[in-house]
ModelCIF file with pLDDT and N, C-alpha, C, O atoms, coordinates in Angstrom:
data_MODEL
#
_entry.id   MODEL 
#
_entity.id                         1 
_entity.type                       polymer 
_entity.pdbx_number_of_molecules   1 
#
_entity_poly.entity_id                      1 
_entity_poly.type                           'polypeptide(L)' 
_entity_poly.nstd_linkage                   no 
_entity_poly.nstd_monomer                   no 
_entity_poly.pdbx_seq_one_letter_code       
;(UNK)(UNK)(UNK)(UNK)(UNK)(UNK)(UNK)(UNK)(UNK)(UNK)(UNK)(UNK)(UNK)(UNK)(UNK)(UNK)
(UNK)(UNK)(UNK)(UNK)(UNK)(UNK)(UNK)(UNK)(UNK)(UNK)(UNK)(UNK)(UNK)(UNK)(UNK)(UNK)
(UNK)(UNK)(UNK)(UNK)(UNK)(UNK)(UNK)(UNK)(UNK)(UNK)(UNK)(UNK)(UNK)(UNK)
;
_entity_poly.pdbx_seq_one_letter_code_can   XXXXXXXXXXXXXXXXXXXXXXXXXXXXXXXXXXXXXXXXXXXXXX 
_entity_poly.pdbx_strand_id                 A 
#
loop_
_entity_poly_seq.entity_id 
_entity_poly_seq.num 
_entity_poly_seq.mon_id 
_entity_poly_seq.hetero 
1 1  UNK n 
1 2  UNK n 
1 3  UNK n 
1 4  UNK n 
1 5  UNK n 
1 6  UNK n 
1 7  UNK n 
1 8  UNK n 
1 9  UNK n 
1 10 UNK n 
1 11 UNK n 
1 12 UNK n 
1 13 UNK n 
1 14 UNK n 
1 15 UNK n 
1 16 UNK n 
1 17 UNK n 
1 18 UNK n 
1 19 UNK n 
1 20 UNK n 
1 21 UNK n 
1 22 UNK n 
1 23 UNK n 
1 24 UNK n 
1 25 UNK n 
1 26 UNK n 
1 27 UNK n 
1 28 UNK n 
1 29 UNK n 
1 30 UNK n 
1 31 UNK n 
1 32 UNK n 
1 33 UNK n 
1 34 UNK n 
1 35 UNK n 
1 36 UNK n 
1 37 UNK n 
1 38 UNK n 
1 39 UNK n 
1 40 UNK n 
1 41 UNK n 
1 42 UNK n 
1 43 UNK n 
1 44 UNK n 
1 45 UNK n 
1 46 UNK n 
#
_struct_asym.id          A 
_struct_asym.entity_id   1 
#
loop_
_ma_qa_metric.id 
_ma_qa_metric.mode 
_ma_qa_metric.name 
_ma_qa_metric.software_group_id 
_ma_qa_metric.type 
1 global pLDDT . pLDDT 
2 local  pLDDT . pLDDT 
#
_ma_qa_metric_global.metric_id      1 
_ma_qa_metric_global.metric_value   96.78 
_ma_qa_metric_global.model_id       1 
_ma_qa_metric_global.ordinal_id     1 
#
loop_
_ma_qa_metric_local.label_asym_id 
_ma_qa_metric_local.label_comp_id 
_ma_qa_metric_local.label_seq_id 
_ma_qa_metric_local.metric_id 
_ma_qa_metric_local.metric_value 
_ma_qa_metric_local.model_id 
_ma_qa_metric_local.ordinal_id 
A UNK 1  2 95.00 1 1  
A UNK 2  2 95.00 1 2  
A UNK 3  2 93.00 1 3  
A UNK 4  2 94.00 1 4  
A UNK 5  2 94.00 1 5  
A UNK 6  2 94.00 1 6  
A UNK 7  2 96.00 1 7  
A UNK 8  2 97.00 1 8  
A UNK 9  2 97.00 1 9  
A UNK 10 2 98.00 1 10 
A UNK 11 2 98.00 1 11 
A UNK 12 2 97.00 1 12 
A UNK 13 2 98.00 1 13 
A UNK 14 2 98.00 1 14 
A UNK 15 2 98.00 1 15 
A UNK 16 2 98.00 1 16 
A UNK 17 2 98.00 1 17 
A UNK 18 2 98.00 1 18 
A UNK 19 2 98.00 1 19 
A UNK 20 2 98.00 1 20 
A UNK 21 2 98.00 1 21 
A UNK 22 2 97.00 1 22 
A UNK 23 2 97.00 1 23 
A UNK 24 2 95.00 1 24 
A UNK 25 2 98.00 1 25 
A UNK 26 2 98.00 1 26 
A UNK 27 2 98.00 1 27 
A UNK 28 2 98.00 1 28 
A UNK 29 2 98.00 1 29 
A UNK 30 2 98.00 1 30 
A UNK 31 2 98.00 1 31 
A UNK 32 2 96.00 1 32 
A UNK 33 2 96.00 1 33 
A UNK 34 2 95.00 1 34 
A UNK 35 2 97.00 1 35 
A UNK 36 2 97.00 1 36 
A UNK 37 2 97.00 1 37 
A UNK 38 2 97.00 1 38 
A UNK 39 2 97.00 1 39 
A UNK 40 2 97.00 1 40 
A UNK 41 2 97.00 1 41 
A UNK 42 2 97.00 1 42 
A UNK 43 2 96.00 1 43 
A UNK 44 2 96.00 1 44 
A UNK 45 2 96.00 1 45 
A UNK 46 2 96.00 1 46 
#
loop_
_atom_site.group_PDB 
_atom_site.id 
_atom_site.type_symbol 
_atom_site.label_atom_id 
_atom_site.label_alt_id 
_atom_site.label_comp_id 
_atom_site.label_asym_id 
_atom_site.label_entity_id 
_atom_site.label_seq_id 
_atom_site.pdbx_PDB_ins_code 
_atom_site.Cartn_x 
_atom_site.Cartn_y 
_atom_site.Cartn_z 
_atom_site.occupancy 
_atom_site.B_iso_or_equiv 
_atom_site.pdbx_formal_charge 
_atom_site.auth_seq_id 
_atom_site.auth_comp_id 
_atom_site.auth_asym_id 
_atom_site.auth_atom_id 
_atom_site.pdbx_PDB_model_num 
ATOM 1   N N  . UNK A 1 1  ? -87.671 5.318  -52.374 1.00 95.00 ? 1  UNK A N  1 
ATOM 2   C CA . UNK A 1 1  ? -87.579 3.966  -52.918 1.00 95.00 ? 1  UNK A CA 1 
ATOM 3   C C  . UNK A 1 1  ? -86.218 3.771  -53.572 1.00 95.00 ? 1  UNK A C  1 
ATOM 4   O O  . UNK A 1 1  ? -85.676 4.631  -54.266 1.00 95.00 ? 1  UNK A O  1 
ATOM 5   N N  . UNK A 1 2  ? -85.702 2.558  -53.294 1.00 95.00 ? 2  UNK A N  1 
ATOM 6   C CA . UNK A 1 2  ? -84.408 2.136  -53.939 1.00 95.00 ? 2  UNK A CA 1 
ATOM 7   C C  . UNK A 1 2  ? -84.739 1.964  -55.746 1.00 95.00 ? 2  UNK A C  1 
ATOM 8   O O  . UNK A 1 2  ? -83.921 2.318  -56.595 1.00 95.00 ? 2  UNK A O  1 
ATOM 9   N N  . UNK A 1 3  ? -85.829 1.476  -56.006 1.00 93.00 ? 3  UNK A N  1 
ATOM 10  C CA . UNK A 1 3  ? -86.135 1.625  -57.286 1.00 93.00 ? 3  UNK A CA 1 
ATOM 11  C C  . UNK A 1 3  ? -85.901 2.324  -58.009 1.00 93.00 ? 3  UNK A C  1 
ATOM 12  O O  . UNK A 1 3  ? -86.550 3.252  -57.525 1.00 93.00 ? 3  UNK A O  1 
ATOM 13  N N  . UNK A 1 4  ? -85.347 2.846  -59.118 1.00 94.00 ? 4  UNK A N  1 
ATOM 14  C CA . UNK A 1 4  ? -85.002 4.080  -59.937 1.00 94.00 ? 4  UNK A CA 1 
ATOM 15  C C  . UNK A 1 4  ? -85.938 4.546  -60.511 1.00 94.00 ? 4  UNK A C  1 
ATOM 16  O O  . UNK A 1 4  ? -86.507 5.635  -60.439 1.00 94.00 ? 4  UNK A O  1 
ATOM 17  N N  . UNK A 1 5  ? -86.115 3.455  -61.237 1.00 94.00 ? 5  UNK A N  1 
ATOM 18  C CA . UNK A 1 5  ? -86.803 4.131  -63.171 1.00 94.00 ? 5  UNK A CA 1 
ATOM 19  C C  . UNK A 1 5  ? -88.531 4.600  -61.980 1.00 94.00 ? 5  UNK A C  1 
ATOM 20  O O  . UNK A 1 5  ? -89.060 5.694  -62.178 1.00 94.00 ? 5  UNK A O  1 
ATOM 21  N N  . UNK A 1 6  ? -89.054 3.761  -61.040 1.00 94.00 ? 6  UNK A N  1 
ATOM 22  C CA . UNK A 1 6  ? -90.655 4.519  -60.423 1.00 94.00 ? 6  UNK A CA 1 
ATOM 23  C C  . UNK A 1 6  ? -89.814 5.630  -59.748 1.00 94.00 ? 6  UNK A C  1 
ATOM 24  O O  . UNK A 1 6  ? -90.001 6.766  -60.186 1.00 94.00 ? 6  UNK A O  1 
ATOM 25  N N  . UNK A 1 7  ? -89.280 5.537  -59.155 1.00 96.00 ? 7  UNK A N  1 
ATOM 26  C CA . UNK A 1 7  ? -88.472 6.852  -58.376 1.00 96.00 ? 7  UNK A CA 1 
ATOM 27  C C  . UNK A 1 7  ? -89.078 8.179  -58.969 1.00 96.00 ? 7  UNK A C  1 
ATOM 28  O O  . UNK A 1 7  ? -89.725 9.067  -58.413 1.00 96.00 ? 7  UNK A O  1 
ATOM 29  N N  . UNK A 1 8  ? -88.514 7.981  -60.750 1.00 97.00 ? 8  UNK A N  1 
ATOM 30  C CA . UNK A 1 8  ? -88.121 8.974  -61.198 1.00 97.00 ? 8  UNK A CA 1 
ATOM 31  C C  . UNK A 1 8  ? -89.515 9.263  -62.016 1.00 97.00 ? 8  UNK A C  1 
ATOM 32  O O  . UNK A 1 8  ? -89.751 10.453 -62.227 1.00 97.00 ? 8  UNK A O  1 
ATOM 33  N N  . UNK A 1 9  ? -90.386 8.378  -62.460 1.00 97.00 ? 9  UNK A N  1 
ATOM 34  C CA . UNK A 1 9  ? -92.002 8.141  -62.581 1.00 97.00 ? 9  UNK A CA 1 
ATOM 35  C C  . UNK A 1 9  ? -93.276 9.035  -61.375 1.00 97.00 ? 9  UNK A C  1 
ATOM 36  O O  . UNK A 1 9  ? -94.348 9.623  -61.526 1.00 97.00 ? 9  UNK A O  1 
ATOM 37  N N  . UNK A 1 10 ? -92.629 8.786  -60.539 1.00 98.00 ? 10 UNK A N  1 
ATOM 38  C CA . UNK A 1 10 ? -93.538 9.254  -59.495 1.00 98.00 ? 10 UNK A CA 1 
ATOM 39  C C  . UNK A 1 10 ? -93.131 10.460 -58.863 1.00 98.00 ? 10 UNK A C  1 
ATOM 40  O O  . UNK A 1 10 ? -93.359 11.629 -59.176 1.00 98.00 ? 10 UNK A O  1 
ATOM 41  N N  . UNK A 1 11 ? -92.045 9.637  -57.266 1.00 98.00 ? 11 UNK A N  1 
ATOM 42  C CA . UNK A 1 11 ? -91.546 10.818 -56.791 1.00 98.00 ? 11 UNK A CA 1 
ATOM 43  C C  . UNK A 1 11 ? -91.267 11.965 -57.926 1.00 98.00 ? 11 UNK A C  1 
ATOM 44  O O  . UNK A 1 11 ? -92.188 12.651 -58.368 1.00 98.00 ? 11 UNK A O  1 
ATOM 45  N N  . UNK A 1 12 ? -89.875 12.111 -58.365 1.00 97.00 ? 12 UNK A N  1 
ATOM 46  C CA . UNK A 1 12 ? -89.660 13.058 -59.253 1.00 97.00 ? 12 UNK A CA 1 
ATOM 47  C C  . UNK A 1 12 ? -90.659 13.984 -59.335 1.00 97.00 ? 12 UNK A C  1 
ATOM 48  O O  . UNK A 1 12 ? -90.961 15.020 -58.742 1.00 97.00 ? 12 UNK A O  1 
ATOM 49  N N  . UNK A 1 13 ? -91.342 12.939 -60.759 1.00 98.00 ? 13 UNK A N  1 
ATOM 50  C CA . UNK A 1 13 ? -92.720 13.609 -61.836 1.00 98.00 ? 13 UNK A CA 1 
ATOM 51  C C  . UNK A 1 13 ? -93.533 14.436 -60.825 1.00 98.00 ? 13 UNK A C  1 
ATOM 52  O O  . UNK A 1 13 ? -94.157 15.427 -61.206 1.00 98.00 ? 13 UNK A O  1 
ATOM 53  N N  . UNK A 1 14 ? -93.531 13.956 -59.265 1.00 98.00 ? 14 UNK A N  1 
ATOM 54  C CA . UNK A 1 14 ? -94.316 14.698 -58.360 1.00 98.00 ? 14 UNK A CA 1 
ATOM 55  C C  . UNK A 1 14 ? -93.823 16.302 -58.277 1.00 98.00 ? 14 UNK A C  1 
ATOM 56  O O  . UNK A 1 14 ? -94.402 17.338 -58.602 1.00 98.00 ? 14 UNK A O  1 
ATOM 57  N N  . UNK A 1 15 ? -92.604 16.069 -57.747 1.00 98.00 ? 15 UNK A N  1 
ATOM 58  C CA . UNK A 1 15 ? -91.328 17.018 -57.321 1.00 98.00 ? 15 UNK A CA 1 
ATOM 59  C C  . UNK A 1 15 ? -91.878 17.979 -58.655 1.00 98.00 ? 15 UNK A C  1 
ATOM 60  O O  . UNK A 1 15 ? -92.542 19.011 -58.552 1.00 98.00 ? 15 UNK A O  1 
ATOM 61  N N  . UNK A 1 16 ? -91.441 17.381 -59.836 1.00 98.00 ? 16 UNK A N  1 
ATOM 62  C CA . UNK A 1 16 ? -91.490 18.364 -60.620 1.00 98.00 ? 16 UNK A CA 1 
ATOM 63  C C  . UNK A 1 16 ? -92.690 18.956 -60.917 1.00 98.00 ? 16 UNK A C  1 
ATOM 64  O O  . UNK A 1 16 ? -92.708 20.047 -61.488 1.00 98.00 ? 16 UNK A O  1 
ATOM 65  N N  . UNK A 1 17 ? -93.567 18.456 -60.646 1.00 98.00 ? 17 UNK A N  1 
ATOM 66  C CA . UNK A 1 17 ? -95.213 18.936 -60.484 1.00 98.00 ? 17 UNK A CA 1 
ATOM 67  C C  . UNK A 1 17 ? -94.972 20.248 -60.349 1.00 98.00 ? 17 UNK A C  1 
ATOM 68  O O  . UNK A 1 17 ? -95.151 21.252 -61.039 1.00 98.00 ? 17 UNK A O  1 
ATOM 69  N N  . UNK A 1 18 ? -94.323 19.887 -58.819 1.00 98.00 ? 18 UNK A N  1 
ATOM 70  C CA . UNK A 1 18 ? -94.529 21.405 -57.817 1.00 98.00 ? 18 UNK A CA 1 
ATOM 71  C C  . UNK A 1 18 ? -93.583 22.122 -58.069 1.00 98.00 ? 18 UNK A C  1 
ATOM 72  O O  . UNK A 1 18 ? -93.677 23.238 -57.557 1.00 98.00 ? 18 UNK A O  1 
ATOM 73  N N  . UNK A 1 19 ? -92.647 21.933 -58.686 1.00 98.00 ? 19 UNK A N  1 
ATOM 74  C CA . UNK A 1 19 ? -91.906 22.650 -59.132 1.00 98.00 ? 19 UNK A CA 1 
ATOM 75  C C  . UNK A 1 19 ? -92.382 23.922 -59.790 1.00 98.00 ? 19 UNK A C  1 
ATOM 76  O O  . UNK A 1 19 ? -92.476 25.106 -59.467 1.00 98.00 ? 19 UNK A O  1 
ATOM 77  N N  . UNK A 1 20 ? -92.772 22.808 -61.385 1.00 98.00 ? 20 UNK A N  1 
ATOM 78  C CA . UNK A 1 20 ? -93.484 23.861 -62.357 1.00 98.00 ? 20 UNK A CA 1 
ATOM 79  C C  . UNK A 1 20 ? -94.976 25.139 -61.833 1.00 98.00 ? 20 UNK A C  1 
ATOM 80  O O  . UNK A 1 20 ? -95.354 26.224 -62.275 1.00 98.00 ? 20 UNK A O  1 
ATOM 81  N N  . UNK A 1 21 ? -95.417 24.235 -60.708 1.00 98.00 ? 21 UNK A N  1 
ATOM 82  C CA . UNK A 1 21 ? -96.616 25.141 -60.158 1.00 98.00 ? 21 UNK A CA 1 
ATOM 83  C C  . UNK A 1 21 ? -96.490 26.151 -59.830 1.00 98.00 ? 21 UNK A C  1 
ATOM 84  O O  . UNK A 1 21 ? -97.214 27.135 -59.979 1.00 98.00 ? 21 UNK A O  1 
ATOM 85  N N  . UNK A 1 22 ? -94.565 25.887 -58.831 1.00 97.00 ? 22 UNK A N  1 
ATOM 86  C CA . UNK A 1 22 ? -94.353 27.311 -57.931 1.00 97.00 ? 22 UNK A CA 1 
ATOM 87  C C  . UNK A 1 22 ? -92.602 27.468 -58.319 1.00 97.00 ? 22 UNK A C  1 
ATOM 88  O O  . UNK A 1 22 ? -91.680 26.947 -57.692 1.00 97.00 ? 22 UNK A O  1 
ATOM 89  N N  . UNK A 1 23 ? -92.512 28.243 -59.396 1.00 97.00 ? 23 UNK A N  1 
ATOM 90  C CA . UNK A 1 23 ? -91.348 28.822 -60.036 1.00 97.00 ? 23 UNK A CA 1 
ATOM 91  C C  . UNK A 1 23 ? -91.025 29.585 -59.548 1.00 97.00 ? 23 UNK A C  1 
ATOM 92  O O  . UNK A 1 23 ? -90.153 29.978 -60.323 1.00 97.00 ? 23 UNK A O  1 
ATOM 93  N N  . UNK A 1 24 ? -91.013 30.321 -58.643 1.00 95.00 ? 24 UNK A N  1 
ATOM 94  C CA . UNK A 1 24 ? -90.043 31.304 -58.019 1.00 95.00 ? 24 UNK A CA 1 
ATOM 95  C C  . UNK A 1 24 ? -90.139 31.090 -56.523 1.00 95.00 ? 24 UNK A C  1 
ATOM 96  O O  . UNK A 1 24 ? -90.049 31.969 -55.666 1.00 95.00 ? 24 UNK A O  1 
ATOM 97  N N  . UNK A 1 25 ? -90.373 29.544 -56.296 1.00 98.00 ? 25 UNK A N  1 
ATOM 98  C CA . UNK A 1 25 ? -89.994 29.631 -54.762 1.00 98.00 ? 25 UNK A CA 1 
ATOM 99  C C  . UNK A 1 25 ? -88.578 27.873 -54.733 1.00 98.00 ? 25 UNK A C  1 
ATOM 100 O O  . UNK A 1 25 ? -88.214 27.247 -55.728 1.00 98.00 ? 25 UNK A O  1 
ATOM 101 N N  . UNK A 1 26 ? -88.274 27.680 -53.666 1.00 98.00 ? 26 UNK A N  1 
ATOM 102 C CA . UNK A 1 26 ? -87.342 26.771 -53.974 1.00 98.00 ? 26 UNK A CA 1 
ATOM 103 C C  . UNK A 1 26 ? -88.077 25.362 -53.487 1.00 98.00 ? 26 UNK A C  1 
ATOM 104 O O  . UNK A 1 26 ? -88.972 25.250 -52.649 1.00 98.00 ? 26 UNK A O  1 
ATOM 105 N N  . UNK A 1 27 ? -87.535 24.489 -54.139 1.00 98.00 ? 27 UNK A N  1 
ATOM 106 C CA . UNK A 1 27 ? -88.199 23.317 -54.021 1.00 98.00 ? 27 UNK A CA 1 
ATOM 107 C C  . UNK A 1 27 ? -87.223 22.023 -53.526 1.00 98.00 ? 27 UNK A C  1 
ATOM 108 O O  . UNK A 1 27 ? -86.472 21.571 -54.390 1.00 98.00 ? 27 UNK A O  1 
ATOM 109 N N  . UNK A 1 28 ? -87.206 21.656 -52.733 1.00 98.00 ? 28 UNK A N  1 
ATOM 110 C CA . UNK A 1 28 ? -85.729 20.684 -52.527 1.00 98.00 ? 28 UNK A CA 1 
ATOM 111 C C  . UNK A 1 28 ? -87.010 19.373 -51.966 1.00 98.00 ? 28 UNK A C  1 
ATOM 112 O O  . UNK A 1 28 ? -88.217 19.525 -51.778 1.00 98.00 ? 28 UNK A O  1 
ATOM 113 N N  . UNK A 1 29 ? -86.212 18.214 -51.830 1.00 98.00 ? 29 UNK A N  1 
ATOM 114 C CA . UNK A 1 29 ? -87.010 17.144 -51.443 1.00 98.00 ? 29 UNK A CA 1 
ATOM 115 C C  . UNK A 1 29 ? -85.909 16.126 -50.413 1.00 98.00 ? 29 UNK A C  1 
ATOM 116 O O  . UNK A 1 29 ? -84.711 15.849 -50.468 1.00 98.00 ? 29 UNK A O  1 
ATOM 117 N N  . UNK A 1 30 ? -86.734 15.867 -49.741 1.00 98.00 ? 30 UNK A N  1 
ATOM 118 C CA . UNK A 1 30 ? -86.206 14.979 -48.514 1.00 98.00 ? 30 UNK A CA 1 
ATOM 119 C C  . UNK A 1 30 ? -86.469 13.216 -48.461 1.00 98.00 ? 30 UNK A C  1 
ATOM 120 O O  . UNK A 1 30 ? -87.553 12.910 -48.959 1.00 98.00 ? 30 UNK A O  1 
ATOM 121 N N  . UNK A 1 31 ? -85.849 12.323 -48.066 1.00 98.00 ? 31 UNK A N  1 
ATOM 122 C CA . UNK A 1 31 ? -86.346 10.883 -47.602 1.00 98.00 ? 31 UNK A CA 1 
ATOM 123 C C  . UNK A 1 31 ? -86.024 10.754 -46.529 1.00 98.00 ? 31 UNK A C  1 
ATOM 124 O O  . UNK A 1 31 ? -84.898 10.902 -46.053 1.00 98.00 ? 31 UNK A O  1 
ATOM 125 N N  . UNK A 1 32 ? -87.521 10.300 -45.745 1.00 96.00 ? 32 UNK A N  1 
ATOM 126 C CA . UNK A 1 32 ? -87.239 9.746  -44.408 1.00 96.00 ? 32 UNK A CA 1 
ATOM 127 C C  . UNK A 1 32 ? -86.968 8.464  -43.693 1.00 96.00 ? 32 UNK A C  1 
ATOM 128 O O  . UNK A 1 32 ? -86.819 8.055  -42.542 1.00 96.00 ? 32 UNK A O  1 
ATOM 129 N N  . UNK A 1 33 ? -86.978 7.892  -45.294 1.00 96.00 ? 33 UNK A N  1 
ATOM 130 C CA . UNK A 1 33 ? -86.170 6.193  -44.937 1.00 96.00 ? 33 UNK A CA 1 
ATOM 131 C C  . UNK A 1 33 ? -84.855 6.390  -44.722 1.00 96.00 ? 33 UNK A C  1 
ATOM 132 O O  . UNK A 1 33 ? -84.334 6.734  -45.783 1.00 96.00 ? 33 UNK A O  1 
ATOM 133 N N  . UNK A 1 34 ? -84.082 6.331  -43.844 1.00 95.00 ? 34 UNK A N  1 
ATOM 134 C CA . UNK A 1 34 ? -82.821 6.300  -43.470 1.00 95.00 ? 34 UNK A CA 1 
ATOM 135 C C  . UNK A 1 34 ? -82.002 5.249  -44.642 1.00 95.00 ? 34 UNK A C  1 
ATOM 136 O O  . UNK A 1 34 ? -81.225 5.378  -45.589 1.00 95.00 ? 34 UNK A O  1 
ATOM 137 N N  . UNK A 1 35 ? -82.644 4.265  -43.987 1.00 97.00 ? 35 UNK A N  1 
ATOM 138 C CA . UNK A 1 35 ? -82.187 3.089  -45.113 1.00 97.00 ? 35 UNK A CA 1 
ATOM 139 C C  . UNK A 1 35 ? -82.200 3.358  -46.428 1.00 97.00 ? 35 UNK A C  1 
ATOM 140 O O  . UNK A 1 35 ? -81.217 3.062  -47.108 1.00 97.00 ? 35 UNK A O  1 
ATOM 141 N N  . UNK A 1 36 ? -83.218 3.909  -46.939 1.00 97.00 ? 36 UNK A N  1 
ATOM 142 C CA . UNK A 1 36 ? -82.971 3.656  -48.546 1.00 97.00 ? 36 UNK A CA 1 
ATOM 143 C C  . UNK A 1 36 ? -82.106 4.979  -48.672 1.00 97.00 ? 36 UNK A C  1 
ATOM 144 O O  . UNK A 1 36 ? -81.200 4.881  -49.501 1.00 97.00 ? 36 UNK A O  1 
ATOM 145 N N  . UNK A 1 37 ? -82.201 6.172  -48.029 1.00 97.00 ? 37 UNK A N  1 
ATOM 146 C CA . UNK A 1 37 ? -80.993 6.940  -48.604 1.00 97.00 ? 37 UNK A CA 1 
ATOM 147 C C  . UNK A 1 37 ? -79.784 6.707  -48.198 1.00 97.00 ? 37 UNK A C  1 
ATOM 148 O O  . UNK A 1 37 ? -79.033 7.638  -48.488 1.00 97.00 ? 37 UNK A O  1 
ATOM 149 N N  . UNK A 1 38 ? -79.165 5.650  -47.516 1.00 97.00 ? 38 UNK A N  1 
ATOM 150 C CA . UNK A 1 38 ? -77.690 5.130  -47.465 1.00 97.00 ? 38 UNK A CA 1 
ATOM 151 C C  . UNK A 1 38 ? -77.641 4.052  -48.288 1.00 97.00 ? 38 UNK A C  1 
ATOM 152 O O  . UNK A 1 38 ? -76.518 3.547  -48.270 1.00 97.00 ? 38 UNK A O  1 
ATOM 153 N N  . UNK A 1 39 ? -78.809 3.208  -49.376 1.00 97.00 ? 39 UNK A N  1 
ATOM 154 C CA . UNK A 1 39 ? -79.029 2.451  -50.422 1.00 97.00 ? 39 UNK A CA 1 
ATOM 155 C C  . UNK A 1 39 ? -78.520 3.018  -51.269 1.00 97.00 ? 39 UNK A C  1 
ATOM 156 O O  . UNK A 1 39 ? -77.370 2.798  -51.649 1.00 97.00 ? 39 UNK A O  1 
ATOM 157 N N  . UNK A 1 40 ? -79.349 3.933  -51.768 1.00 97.00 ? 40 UNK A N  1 
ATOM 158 C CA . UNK A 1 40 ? -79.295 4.967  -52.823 1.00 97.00 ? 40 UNK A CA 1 
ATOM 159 C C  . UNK A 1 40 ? -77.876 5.620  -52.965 1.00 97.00 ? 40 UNK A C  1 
ATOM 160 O O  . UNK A 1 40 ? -77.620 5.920  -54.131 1.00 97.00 ? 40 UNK A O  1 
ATOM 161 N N  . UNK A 1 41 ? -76.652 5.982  -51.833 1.00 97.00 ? 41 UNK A N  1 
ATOM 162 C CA . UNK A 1 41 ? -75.594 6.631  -52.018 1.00 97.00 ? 41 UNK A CA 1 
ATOM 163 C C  . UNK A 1 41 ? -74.689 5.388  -52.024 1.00 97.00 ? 41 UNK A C  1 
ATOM 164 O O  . UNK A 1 41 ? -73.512 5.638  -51.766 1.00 97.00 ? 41 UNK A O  1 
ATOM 165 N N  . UNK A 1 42 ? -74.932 4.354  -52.217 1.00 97.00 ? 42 UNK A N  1 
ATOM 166 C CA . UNK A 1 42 ? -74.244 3.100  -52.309 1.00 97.00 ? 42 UNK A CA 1 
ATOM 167 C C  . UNK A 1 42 ? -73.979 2.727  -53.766 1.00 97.00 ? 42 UNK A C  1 
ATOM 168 O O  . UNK A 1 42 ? -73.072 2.479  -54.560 1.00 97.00 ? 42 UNK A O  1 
ATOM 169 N N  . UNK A 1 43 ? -75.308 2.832  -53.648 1.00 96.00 ? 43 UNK A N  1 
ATOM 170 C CA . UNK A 1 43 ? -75.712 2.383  -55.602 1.00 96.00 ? 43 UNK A CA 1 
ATOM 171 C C  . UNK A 1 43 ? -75.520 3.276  -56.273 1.00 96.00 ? 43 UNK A C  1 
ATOM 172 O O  . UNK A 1 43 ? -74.576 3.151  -57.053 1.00 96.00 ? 43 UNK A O  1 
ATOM 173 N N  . UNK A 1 44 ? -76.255 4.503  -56.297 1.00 96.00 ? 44 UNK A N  1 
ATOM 174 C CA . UNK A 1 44 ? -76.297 5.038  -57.379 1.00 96.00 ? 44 UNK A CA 1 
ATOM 175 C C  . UNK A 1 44 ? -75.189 6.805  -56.951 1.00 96.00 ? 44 UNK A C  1 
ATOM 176 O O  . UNK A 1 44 ? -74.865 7.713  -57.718 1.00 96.00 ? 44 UNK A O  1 
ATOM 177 N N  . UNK A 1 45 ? -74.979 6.668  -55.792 1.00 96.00 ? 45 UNK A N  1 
ATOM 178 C CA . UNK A 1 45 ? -73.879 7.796  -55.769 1.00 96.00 ? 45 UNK A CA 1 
ATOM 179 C C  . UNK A 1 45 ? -74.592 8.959  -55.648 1.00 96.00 ? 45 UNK A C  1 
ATOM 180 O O  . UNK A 1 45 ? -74.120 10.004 -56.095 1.00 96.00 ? 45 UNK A O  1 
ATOM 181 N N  . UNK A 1 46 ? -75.860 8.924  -55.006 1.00 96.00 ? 46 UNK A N  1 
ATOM 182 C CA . UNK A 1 46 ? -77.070 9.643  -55.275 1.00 96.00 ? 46 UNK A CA 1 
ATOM 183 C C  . UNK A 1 46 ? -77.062 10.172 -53.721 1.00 96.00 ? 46 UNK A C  1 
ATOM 184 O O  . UNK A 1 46 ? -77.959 10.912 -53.316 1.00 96.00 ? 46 UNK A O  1 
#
């Protein structure tokens, strides 16, 4: 989502879910909207 502040509410808070669950493995995250991740490196340099 181009949205930030839910971005970082949801996705994230998710991300970091699994993060904290599984600490010694690596955790990286992907978007398969094309569009919003050439949004996102527009706007926010992200």
């Amino acid at each position: 989502t181009t949205f930030k502040e839910t971005r970082e509410a949801t996705i994230d808070a998710t991300v970091n879910a699994i993060k904290a669950a599984n600490p010694n493995t690596k955790v990286v995250l992907a978007f398969t909207s094309h569009i919003i991740i050439d949004r996102i490196k527009a706007n926010e340099g992200l």
